[in-house]
C-alpha atoms as a PDB file:
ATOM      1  CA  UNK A   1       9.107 -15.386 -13.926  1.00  0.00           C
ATOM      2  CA  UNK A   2       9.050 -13.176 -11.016  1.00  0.00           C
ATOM      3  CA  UNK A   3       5.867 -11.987  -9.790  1.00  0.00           C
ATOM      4  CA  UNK A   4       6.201  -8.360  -9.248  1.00  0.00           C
ATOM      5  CA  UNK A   5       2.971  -7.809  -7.307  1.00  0.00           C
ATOM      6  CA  UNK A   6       4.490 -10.203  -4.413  1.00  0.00           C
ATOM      7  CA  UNK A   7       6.474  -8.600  -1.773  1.00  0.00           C
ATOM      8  CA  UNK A   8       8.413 -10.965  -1.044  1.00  0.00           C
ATOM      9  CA  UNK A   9       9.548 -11.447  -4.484  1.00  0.00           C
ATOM     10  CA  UNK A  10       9.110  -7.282  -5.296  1.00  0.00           C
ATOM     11  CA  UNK A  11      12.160  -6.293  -3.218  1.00  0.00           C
ATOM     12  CA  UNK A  12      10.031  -3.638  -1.769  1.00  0.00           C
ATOM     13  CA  UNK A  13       9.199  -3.860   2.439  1.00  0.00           C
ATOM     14  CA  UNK A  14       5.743  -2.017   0.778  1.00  0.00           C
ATOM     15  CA  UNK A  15       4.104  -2.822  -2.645  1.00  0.00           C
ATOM     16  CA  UNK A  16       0.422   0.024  -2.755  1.00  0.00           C
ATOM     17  CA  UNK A  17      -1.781  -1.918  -5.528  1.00  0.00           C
ATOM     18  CA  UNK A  18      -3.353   0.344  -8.296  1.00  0.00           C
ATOM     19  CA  UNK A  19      -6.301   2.798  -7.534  1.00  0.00           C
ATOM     20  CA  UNK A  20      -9.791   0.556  -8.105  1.00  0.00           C
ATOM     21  CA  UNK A  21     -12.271   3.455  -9.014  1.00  0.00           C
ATOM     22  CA  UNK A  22     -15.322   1.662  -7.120  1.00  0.00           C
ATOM     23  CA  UNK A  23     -13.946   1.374  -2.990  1.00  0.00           C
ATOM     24  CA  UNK A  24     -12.302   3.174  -0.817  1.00  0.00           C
ATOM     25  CA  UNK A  25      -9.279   0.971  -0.061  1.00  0.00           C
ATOM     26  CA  UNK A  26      -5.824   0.272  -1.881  1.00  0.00           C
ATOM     27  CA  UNK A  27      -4.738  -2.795  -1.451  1.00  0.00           C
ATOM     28  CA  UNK A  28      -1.187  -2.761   0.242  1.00  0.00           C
ATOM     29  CA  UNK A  29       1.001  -5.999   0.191  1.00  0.00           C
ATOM     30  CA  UNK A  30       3.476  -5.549   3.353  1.00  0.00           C
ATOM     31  CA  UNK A  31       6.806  -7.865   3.163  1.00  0.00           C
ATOM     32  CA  UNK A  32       5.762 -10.860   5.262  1.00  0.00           C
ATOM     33  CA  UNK A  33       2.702 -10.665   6.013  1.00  0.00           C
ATOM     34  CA  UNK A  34       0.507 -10.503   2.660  1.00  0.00           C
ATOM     35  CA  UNK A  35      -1.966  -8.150   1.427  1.00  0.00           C
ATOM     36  CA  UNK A  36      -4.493  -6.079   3.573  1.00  0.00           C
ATOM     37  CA  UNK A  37      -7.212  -3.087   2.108  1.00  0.00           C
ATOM     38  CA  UNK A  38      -6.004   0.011   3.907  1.00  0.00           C
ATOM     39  CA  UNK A  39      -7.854   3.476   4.170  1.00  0.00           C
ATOM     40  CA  UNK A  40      -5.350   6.841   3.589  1.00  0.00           C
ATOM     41  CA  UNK A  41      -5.937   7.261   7.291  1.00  0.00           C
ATOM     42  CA  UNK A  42      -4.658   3.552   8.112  1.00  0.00           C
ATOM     43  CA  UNK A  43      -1.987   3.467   5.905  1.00  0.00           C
ATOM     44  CA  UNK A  44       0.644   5.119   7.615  1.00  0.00           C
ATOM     45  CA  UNK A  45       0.183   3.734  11.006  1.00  0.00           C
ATOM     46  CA  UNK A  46      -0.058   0.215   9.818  1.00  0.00           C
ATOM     47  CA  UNK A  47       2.819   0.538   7.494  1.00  0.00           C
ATOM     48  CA  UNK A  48       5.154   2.232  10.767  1.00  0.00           C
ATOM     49  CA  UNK A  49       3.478  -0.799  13.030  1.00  0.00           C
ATOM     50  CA  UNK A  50       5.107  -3.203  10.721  1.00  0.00           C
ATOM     51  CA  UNK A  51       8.153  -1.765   9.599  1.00  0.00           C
ATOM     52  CA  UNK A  52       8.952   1.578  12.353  1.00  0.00           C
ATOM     53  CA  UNK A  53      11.935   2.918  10.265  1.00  0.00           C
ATOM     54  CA  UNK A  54      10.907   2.717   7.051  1.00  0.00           C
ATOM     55  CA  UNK A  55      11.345   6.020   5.122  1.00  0.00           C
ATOM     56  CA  UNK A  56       7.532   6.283   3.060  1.00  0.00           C
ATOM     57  CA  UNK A  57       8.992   8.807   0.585  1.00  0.00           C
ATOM     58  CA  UNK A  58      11.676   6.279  -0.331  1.00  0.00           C
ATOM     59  CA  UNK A  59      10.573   4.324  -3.568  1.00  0.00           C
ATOM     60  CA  UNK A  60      13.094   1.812  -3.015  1.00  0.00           C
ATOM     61  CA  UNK A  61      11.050   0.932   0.437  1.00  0.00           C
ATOM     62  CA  UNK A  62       7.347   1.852  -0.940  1.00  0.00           C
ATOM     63  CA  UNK A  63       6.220   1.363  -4.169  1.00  0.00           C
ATOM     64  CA  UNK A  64       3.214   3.014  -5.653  1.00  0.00           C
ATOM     65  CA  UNK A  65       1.765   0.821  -8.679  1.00  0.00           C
ATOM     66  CA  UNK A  66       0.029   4.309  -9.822  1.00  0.00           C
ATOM     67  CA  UNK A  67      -0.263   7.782  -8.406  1.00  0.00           C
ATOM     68  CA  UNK A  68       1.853   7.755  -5.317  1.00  0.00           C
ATOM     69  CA  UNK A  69       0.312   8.737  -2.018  1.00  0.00           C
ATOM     70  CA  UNK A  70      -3.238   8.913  -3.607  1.00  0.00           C
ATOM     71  CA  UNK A  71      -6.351   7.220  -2.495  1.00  0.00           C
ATOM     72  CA  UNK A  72      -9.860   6.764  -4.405  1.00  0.00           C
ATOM     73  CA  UNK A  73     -12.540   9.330  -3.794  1.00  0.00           C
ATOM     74  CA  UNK A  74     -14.868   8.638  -0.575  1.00  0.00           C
ATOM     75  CA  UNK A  75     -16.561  10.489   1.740  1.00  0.00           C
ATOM     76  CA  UNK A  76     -17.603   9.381   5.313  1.00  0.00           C
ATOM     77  CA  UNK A  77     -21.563   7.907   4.778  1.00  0.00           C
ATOM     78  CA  UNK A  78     -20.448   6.034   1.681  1.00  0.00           C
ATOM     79  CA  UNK A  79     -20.565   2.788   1.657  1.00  0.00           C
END
């Protein structure tokens, strides 16, 4: 059974993990290379380091498990 979680097996370049309530991070699996904990502010420049063209409103290249383009609640100071 296919793991849809993987990237490799997803079909999508960029798989964004479900919203954990308790950090700051989402947990992005990038085609390739595996899974990394990304800040809103990284997300975009790590996703365009990896793969430049990639079109981020496209579903078919970046899938959002839940609530697309959202991040958890934190403040700078939190830890």
């Amino acid at each position: 059974m296919e793991n849809a979680t993987d990237p490799d097996e997803s079909g999508y370049p960029v798989f964004v993990e479900s919203i954990e309530a308790d950090g700051r991070y989402r947990l992005v699996r990038l085609r390739g290379l595996g899974c990394e904990p990304l800040e809103r502010e990284e997300f975009e420049p790590r996703v365009r380091q990896v793969f430049p063209d990639i079109d981020l409103e496209d579903p078919a290249q970046v899938h959002w498990e839940d609530r697309p383009g959202q991040w958890p609640p934190w403040h700078p100071g939190e830890a």
